[in-house]
Protein backbone atom coordinates (compact mmCIF):
# COMPACT_ATOMS: atom_id res chain seq x y z
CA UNK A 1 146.78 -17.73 164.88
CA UNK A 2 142.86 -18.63 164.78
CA UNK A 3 141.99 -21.69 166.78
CA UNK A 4 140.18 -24.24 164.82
CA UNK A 5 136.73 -25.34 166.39
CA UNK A 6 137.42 -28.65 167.09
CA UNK A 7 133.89 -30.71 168.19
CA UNK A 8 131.75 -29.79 164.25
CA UNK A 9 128.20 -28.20 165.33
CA UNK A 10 125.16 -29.57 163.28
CA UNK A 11 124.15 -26.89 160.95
CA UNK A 12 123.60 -28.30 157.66
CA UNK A 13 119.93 -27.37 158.13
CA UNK A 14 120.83 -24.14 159.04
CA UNK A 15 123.11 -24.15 155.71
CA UNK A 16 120.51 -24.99 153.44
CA UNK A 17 118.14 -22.20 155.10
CA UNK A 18 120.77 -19.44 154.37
CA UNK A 19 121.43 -20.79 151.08
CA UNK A 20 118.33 -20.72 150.09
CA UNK A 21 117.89 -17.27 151.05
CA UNK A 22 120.63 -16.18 148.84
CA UNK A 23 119.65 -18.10 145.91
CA UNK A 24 116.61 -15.69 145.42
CA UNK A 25 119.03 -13.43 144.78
CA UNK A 26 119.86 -12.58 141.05
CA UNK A 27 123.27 -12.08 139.92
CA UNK A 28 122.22 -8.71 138.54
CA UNK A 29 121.54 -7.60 141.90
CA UNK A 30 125.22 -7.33 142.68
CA UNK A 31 126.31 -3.69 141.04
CA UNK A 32 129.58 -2.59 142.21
CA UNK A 33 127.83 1.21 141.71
CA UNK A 34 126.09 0.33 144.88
CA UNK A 35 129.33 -0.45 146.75
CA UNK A 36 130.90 2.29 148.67
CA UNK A 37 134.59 3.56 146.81
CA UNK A 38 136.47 1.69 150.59
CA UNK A 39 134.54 -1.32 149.19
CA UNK A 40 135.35 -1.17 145.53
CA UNK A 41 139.07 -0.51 146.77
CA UNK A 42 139.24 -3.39 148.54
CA UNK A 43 137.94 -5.65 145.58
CA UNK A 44 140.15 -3.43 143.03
CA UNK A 45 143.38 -4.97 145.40
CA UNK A 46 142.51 -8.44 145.29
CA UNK A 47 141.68 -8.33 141.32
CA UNK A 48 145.24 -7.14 141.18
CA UNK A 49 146.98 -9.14 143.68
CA UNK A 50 145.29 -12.38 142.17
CA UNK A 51 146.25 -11.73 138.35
CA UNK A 52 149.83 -10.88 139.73
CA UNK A 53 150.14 -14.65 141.24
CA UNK A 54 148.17 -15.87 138.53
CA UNK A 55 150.98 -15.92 136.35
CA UNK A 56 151.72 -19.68 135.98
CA UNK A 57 151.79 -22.88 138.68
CA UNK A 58 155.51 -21.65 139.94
CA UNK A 59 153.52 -18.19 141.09
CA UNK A 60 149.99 -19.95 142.35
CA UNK A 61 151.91 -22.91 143.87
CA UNK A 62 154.19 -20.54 146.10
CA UNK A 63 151.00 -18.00 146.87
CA UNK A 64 149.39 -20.72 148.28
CA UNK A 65 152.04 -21.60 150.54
CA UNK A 66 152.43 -18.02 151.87
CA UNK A 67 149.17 -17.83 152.50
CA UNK A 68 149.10 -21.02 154.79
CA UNK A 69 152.11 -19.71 156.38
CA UNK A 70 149.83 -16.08 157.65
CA UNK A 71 146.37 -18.12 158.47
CA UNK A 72 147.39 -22.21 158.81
CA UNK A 73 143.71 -22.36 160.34
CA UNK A 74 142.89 -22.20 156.32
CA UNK A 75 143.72 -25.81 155.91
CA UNK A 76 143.16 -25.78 152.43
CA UNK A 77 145.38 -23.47 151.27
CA UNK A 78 148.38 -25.99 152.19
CA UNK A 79 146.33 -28.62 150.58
CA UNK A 80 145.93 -26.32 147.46
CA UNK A 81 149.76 -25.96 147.55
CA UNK A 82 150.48 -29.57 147.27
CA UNK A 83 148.33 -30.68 145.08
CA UNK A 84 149.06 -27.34 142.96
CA UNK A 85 152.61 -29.00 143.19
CA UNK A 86 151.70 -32.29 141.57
CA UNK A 87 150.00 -30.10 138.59
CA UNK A 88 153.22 -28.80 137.94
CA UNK A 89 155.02 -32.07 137.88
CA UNK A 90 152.68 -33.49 135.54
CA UNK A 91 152.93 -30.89 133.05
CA UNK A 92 156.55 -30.94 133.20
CA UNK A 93 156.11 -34.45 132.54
CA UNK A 94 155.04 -33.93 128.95
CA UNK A 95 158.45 -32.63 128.49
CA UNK A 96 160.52 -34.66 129.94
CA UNK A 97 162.08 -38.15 129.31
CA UNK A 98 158.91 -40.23 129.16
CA UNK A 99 155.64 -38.92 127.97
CA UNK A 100 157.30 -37.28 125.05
CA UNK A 101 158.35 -40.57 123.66
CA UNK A 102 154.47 -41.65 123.80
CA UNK A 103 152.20 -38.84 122.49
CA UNK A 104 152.64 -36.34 120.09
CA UNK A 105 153.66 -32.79 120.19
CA UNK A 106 150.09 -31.81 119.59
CA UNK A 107 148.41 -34.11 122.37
CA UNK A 108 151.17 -32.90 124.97
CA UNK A 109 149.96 -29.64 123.85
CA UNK A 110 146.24 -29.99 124.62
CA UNK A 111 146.98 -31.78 127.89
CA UNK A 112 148.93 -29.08 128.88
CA UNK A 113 146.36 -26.77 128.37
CA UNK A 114 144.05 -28.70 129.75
CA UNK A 115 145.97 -28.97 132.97
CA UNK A 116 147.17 -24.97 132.74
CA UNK A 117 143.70 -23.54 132.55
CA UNK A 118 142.43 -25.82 135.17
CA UNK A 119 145.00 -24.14 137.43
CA UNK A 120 144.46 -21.30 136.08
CA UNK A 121 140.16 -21.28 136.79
CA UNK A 122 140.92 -22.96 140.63
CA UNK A 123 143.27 -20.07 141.59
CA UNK A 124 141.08 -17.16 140.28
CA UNK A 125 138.53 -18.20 141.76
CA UNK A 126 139.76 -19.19 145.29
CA UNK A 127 142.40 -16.59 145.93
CA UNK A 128 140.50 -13.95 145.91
CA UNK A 129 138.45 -15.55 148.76
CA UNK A 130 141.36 -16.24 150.86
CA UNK A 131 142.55 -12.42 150.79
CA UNK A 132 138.91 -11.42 151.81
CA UNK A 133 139.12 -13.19 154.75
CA UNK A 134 142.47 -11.70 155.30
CA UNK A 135 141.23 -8.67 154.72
CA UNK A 136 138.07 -9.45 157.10
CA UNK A 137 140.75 -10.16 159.86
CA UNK A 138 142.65 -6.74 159.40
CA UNK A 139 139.52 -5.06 159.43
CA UNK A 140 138.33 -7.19 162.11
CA UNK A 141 134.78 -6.90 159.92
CA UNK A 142 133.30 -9.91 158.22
CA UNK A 143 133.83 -9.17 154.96
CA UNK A 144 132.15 -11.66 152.89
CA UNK A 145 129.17 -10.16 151.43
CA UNK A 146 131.60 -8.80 148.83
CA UNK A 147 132.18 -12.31 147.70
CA UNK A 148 129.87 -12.11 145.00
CA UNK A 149 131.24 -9.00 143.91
CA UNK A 150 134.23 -11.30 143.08
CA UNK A 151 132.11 -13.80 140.89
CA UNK A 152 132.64 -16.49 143.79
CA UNK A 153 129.18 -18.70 144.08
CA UNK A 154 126.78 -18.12 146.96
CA UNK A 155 128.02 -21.53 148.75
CA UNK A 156 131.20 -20.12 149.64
CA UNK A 157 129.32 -16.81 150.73
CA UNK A 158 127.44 -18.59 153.23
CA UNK A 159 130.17 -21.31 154.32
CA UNK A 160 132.60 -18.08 154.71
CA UNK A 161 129.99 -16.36 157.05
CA UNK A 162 129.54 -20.09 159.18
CA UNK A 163 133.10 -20.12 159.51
CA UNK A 164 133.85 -16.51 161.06
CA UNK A 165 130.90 -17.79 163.42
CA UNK A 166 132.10 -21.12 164.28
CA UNK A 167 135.76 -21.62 162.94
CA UNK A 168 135.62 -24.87 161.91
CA UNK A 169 138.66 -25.52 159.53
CA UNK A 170 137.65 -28.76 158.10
CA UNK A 171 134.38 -27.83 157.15
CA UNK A 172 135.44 -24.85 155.23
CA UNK A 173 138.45 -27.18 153.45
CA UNK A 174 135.66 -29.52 152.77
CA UNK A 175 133.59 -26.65 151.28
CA UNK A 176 136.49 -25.08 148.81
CA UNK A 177 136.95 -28.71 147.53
CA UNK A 178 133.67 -28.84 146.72
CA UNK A 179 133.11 -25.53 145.32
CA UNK A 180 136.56 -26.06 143.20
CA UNK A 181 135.69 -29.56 141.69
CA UNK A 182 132.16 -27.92 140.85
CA UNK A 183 133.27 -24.62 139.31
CA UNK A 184 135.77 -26.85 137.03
CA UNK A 185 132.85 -28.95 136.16
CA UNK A 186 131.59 -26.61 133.41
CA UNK A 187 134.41 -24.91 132.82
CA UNK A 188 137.31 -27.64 132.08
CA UNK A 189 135.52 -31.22 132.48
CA UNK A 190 132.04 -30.32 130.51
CA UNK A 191 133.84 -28.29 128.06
CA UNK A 192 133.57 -29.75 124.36
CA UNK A 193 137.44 -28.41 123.88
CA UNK A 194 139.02 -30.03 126.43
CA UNK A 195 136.70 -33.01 126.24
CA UNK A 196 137.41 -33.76 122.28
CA UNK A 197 141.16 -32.93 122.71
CA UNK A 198 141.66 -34.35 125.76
CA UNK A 199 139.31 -36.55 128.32
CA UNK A 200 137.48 -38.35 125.43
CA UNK A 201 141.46 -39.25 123.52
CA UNK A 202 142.66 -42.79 123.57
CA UNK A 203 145.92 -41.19 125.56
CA UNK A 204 144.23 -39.88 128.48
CA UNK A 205 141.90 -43.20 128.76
CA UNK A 206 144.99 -45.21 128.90
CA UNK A 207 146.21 -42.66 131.47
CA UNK A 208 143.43 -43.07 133.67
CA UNK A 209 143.59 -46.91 133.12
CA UNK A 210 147.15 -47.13 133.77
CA UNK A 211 146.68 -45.67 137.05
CA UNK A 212 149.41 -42.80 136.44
CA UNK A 213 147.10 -39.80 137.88
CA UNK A 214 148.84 -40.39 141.53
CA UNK A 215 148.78 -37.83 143.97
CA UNK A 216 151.71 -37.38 146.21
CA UNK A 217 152.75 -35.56 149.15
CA UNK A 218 156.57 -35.59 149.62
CA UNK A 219 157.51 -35.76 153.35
CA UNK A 220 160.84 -35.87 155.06
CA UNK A 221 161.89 -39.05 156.79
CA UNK A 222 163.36 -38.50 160.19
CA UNK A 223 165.38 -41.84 159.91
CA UNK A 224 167.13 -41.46 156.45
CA UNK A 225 166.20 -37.48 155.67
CA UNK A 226 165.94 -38.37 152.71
CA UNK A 227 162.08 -37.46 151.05
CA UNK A 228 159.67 -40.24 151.06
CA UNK A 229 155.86 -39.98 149.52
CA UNK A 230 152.64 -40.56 150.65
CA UNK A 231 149.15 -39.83 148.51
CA UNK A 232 146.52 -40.88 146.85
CA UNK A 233 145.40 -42.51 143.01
CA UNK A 234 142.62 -40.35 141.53
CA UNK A 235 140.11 -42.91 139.15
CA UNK A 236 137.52 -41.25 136.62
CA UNK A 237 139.17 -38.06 136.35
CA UNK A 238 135.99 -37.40 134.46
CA UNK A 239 133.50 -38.03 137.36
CA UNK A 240 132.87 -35.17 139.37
CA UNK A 241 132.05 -37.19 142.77
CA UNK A 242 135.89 -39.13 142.47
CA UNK A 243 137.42 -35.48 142.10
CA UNK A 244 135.15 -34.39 145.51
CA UNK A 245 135.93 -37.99 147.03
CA UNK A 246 139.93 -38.11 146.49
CA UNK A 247 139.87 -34.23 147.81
CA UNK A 248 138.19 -35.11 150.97
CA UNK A 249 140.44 -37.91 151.49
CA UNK A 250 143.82 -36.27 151.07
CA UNK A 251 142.75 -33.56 153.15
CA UNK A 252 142.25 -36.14 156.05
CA UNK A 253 145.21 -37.94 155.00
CA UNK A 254 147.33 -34.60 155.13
CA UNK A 255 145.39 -32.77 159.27
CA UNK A 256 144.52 -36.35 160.52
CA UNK A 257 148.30 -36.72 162.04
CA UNK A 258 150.13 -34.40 163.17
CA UNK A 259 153.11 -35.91 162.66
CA UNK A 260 152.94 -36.78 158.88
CA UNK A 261 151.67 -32.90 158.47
CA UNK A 262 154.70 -31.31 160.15
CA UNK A 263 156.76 -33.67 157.89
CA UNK A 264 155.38 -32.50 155.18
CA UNK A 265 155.12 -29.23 156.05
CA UNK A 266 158.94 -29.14 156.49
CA UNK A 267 160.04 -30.81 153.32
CA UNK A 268 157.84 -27.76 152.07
CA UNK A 269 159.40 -25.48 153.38
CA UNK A 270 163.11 -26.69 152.06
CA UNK A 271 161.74 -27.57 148.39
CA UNK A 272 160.68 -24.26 146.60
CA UNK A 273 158.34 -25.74 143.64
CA UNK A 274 160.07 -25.30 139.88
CA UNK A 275 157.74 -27.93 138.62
CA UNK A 276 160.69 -30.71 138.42
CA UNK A 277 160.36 -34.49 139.96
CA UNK A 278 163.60 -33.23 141.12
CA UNK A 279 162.21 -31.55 144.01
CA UNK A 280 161.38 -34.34 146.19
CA UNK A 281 163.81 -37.63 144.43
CA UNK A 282 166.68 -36.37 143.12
CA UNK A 283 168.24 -39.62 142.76
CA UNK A 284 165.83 -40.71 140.06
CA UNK A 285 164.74 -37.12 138.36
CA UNK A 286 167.04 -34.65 137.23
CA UNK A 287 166.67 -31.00 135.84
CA UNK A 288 169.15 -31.45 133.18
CA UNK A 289 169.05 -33.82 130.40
CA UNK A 290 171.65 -36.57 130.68
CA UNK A 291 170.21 -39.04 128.09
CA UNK A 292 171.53 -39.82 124.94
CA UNK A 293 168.85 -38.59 121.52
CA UNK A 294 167.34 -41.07 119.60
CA UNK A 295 164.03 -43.38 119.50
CA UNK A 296 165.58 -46.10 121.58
CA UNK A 297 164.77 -46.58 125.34
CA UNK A 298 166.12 -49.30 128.01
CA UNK A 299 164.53 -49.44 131.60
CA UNK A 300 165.80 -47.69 133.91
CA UNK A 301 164.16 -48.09 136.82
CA UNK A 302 162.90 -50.69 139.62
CA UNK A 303 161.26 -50.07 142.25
CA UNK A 304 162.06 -46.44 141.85
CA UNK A 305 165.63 -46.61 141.83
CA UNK A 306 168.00 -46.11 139.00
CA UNK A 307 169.36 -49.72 137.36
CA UNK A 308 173.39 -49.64 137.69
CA UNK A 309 174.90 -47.61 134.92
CA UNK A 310 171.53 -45.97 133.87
CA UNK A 311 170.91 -42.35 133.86
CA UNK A 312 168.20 -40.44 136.04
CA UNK A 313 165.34 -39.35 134.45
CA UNK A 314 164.78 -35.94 132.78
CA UNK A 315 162.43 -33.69 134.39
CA UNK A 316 162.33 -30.36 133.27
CA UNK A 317 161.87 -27.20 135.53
CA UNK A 318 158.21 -25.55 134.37
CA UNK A 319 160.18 -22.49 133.27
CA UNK A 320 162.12 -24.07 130.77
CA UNK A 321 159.41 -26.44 129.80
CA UNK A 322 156.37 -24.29 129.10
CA UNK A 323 155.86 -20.17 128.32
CA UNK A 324 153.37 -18.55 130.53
CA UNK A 325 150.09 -18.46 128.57
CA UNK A 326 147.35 -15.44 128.41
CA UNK A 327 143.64 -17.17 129.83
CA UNK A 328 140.35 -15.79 128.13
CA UNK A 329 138.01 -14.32 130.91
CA UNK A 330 136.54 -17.21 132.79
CA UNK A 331 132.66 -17.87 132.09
CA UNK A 332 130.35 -15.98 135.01
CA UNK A 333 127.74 -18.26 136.42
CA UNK A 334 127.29 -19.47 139.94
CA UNK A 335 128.05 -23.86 139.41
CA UNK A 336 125.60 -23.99 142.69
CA UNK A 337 122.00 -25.26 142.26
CA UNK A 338 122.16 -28.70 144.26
CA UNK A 339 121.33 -29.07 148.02
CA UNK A 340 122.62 -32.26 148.22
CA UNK A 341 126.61 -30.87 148.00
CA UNK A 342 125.82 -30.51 151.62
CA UNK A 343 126.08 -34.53 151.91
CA UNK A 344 129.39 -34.21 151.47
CA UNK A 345 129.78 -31.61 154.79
CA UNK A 346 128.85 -34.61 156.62
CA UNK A 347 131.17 -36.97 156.03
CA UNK A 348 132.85 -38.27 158.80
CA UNK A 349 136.56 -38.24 159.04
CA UNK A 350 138.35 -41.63 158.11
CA UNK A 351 141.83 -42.76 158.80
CA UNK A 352 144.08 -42.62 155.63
CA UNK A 353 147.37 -44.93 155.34
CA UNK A 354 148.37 -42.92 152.22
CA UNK A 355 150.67 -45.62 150.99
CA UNK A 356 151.47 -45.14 147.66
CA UNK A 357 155.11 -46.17 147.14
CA UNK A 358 154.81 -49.52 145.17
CA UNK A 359 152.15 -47.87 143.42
CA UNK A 360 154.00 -45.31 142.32
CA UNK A 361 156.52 -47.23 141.32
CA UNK A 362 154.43 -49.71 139.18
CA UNK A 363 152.99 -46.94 136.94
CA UNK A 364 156.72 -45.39 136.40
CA UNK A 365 157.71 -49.29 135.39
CA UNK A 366 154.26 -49.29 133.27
CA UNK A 367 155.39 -46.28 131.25
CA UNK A 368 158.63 -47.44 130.41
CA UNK A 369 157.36 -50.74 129.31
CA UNK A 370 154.66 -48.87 126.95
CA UNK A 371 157.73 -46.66 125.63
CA UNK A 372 159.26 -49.78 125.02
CA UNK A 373 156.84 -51.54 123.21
CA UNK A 374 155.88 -48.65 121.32
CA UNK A 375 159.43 -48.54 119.83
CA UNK A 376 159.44 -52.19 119.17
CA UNK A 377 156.10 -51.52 117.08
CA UNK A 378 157.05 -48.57 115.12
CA UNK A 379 160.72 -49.02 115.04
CA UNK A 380 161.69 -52.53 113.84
């Protein structure tokens, strides 16, 4: 295991000097005819590897893991894991027992989409970077100068190069949450697709406004053993500087104590992901249907726990829920052109409660109140 470099040197300046260097670089400048055929090997076996986890979340959420497991000094390839679990469980949730009662087949359609190819874009583009490290560590050869080579922007090129020099873990996690929340900018939050059938619908504004975009990280309790949840409530989905915010922030809520990481870390390890609330509360979710049909809903919940007599809530596994879906080539073109990212590099650590419980709880009440009224509206 690599030992992470625990007291942060000052190098932004040094940063910006090395990215600017590379930025005079055009894209056309990287030919794979000028790579040697051990070179284009190497890049040929992480294309593959990549589009064979790239299947769905199950397949990304699990790669992740594994990869933590080999290199844990690559912090955010657990974070990637957990909050590649929470994409799974929300589009799960547009089949289960709730959503489906407030938005149409065709707007549970687009959001899933929306949230599939966003998963989709984040994986193919970080994955391949974390098997060229792991290939930079078999070969004991720094590797990354290939990176572009894999369509990855120049700031991970140079971040990649500071950390075989000065291993430190949380600027690197820093960096990929940057990098990912900038290379979805275009892609997913900017395009007029996703924007007109999803972030610009009176569905996901109420979404956002209703506070149900929590984060959570499942941990075991050593008192009860039963799973408890910590996390975090992303606002202004939209906004690219909440997305970078809320990433730095459950990253430090996840290494700041070691405690709460190794408790996660273990429920992780006893939970595989199938994309069903079931995972972590099995009390309150269930992977088999046990509701009655029809338009008419009763609470069911307080608090997070099932009213007496009331059945748990239906949350599909992703396999049953949604087919595996064929992505369109993502768009080339390096997202970095702004200096300033580096601000975020600087950011000091901060201690995170992660409390989330009643919060959680409130937005599950929420929904079955607008279910509710909904029915009383359009079913008099």
């Amino acid at each position: 295991m690599i030992n992470c470099f625990k007291k942060r040197p000052k190098i932004n300046q040094k940063l910006k000097k090395q990215l600017k260097q590379k930025a005079k670089q055009l894209p056309s400048s990287f030919s794979k005819s000028d790579l040697t055929p051990w070179e284009i090997n190497i890049i040929e076996q992480i294309d593959k590897k990549t589009t064979k986890f790239n299947k769905n979340n199950i397949t990304r959420t699990k790669a992740y893991y594994e990869f933590y497991r080999a290199h844990p000094e690559i912090h955010w390839a657990l974070l990637g894991h957990l909050v590649s679990r929470n994409g799974g469980w929300n589009m799960t949730d547009l089949k289960g027992d709730l959503l489906p009662r407030l938005m149409t087949n065709r707007e549970r359609e687009n959001f899933f989409s929306f949230l599939e190819r966003g998963n989709w874009l984040i994986f193919q583009d970080v994955f391949p970077q974390c098997l060229l490290y792991q290939q930079s560590l078999a070969k004991q050869k720094n590797l990354f100068y290939l990176l572009p080579y894999l369509d990855v922007s120049i700031f991970m090129e140079v971040i990649w190069n500071n950390f075989w020099e000065y291993r430190d873990c949380r600027q690197l996690a820093i960096a990929m949450i940057i990098n990912e929340q900038n290379y979805l900018e275009e892609r997913v939050i900017q395009n007029k697709h996703f924007q007109d059938t999803v972030l610009h619908t009176i569905e996901f504004k109420l979404y956002d406004t209703f506070r149900f975009n929590h984060i959570i990280f499942p941990k075991l309790n050593e008192i009860t053993g039963r799973p408890s949840v910590v996390g975090d409530t992303l606002y202004q989905f939209d906004e690219l500087h909440q997305r970078i915010n809320i990433g730095i922030r459950l990253y430090d809520l996840l290494f700041q104590r070691k405690a709460r990481l190794q408790a996660i870390i273990q429920w992780a390890a006893k939970h595989p992901h199938t994309g069903s609330r079931s995972d972590y509360w099995k009390d309150l979710f269930h992977p088999v249907n046990e509701s009655a049909p029809g338009p008419s809903y009763k609470r069911r919940t307080k608090n997070c726990r099932l009213k007496k007599g009331k059945t748990r809530i239906y949350s599909p596994p992703l396999q049953f829920a949604w087919a595996d879906v064929e992505h369109k080539e993502a768009e080339k073109k390096d997202w970095f052109h702004d200096y300033q990212v580096l601000y975020y590099l600087d950011k000091s650590e901060k201690e995170i409660g992660g409390e989330i419980y009643d919060d959680y709880c409130n937005a599950l009440e929420k929904i079955e109140l607008a279910i509710i009224a909904k029915n009383a509206i359009f079913f008099k």
